[in-house]
C-alpha atoms as a PDB file:
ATOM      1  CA  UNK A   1     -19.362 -28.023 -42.617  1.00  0.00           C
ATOM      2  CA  UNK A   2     -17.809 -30.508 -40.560  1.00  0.00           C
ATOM      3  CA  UNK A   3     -14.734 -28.889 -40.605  1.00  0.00           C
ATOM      4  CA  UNK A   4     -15.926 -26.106 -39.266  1.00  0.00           C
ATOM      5  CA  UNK A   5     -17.704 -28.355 -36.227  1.00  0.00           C
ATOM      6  CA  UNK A   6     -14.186 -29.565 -35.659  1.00  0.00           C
ATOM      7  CA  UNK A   7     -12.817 -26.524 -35.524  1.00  0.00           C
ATOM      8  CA  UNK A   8     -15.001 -24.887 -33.102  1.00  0.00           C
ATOM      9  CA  UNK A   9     -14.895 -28.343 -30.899  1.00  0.00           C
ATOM     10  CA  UNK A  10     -11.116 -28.352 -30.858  1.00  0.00           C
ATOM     11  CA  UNK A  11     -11.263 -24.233 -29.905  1.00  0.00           C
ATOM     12  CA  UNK A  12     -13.583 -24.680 -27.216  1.00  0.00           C
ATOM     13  CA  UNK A  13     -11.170 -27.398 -25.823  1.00  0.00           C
ATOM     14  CA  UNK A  14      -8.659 -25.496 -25.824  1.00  0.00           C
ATOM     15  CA  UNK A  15     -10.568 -22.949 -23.332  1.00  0.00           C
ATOM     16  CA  UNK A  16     -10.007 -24.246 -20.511  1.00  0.00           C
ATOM     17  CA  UNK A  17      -6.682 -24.894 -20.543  1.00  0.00           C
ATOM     18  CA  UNK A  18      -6.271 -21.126 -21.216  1.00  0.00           C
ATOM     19  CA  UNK A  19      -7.724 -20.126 -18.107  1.00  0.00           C
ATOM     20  CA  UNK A  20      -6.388 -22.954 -15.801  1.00  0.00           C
ATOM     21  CA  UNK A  21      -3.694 -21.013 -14.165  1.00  0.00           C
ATOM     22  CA  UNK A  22      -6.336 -17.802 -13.433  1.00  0.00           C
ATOM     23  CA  UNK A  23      -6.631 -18.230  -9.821  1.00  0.00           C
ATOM     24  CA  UNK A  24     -10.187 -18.152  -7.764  1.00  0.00           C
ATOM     25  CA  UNK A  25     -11.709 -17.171  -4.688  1.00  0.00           C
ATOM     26  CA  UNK A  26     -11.316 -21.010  -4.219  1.00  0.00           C
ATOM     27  CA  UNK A  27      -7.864 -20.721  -4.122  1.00  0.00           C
ATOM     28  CA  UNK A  28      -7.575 -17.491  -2.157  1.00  0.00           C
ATOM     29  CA  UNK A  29      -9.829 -19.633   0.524  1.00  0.00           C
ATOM     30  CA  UNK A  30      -7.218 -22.754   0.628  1.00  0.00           C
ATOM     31  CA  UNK A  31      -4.464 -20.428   0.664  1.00  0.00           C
ATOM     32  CA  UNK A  32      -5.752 -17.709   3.595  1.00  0.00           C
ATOM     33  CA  UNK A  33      -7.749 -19.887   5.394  1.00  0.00           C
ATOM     34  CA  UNK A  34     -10.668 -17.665   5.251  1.00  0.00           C
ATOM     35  CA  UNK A  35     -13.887 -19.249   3.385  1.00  0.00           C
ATOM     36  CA  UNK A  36     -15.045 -18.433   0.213  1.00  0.00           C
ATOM     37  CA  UNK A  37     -18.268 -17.011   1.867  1.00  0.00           C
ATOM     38  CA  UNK A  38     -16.634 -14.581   3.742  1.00  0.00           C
ATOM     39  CA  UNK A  39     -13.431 -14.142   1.215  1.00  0.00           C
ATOM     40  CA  UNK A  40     -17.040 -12.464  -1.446  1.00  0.00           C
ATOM     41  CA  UNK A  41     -18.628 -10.450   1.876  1.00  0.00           C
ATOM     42  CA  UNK A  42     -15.466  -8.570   1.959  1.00  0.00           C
ATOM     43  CA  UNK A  43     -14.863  -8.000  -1.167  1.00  0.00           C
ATOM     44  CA  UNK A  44     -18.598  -7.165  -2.402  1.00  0.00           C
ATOM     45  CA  UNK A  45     -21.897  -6.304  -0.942  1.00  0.00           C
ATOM     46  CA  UNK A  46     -22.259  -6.744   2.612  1.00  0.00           C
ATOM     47  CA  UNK A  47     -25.794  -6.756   3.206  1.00  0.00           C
ATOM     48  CA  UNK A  48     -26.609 -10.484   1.711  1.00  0.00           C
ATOM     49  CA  UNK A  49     -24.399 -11.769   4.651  1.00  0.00           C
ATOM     50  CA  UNK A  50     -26.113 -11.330   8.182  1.00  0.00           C
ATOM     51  CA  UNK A  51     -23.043 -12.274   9.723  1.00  0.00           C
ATOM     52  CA  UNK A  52     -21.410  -9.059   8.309  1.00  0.00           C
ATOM     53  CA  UNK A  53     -21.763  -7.024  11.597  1.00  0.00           C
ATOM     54  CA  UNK A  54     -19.913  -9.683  13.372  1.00  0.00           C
ATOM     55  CA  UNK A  55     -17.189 -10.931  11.224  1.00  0.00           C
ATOM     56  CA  UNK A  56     -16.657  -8.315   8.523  1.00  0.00           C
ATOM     57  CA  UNK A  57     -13.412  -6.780  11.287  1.00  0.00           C
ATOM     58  CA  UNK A  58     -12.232  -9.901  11.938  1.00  0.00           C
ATOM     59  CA  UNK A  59     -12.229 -11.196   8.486  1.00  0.00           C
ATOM     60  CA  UNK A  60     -10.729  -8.206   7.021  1.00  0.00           C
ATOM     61  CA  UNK A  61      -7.908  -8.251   9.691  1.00  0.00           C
ATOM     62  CA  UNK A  62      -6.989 -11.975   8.916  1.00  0.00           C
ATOM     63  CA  UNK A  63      -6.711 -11.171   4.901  1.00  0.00           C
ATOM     64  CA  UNK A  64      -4.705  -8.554   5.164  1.00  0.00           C
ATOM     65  CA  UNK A  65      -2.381 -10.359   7.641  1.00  0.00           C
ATOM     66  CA  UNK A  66      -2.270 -13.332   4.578  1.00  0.00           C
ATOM     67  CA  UNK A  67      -1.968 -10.851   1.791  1.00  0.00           C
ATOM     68  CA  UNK A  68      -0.300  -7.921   3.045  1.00  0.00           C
ATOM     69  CA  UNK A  69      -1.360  -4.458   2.047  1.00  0.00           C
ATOM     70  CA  UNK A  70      -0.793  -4.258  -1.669  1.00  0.00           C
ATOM     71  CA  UNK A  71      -2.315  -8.185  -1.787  1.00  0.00           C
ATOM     72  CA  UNK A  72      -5.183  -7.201   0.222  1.00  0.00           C
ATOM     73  CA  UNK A  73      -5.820  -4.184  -2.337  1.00  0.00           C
ATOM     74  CA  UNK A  74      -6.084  -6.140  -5.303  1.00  0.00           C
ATOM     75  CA  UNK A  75      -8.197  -8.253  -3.659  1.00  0.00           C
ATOM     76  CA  UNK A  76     -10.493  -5.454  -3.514  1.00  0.00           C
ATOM     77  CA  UNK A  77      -9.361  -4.188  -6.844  1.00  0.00           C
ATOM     78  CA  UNK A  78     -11.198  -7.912  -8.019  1.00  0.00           C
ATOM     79  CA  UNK A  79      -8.017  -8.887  -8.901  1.00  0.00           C
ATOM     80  CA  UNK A  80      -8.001 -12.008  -7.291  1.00  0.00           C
ATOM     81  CA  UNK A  81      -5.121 -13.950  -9.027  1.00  0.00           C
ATOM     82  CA  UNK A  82      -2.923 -11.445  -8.034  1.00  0.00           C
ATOM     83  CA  UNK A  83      -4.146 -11.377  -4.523  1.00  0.00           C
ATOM     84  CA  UNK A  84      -3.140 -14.827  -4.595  1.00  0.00           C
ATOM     85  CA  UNK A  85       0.389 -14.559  -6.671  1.00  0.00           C
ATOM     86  CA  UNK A  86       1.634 -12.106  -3.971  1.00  0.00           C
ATOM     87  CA  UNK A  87       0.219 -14.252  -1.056  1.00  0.00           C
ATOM     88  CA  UNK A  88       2.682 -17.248  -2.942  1.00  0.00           C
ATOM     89  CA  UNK A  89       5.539 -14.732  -2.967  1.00  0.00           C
ATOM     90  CA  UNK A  90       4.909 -13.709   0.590  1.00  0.00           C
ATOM     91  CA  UNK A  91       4.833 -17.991   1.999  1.00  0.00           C
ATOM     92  CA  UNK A  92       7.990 -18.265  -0.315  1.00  0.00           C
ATOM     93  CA  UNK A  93       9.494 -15.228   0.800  1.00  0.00           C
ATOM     94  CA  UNK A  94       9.274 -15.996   4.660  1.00  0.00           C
ATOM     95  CA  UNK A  95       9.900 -20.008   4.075  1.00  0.00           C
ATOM     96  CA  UNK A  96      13.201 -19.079   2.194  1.00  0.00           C
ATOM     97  CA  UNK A  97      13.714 -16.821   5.891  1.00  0.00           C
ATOM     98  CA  UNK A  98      12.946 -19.583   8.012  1.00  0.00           C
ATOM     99  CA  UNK A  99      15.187 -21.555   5.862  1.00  0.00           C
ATOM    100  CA  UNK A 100      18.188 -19.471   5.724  1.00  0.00           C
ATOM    101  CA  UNK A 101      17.686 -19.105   9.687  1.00  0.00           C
ATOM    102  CA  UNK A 102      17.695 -23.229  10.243  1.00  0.00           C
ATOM    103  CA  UNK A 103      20.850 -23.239   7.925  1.00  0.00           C
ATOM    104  CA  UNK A 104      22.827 -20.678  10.400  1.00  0.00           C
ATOM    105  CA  UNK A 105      21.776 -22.247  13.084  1.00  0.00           C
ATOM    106  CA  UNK A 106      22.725 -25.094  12.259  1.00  0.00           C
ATOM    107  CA  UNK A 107      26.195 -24.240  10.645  1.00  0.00           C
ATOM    108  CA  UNK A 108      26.694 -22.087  14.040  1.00  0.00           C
ATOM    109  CA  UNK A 109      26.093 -25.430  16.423  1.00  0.00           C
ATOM    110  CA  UNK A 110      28.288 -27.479  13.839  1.00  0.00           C
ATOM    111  CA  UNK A 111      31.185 -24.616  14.658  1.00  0.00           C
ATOM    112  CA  UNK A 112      30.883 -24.945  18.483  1.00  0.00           C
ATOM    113  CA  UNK A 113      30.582 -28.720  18.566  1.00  0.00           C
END
């Protein structure tokens, strides 16, 4: 019997840990800069929110901007860690840009000087 105890005690442990890479609205918040509130008004019923008249537009406009289409889509999909994944590509994506862009510069002015 107590074997079995541990065994269900170390399994439910182990839970956890399983899911602690699954993203969550939490995360899509830090990441967009759009709260959780309004991050669950777009994405499911509207009329709990009174605010919806007034910010659904705006809202919606700034998520996509963060996600991009096909992020924006699973978003509404209820996929939300892979809302978030391809909002991670997207920052890396456009930082290795910005990156490659300071290097040139930067190689360019070493030429001339």
């Amino acid at each position: 019997m107590f074997a079995r105890i541990a065994v269900v005690a170390a399994a439910l442990a182990a839970v956890p840990s399983a899911f602690a890479n699954e993203a969550s609205v939490a995360d899509l918040s830090r990441e967009t800069g759009v709260s959780e509130r309004h991050i669950r008004m777009v994405v499911g019923a509207r009329t709990p929110y009174p605010e919806y008249r007034i910010m659904f537009d705006r809202v919606e406009r700034q998520l996509k901007s963060a996600l991009g289409q096909e992020g924006y889509q699973y978003l509404l999909e209820g996929e939300v860690a892979a809302a978030v994944e391809i909002r991670r590509e997207r920052v890396a994506r456009e930082a290795a840009i910005a990156a490659q862009d300071r290097a040139a510069k930067t190689q360019d002015a070493q030429s001339e000087g």
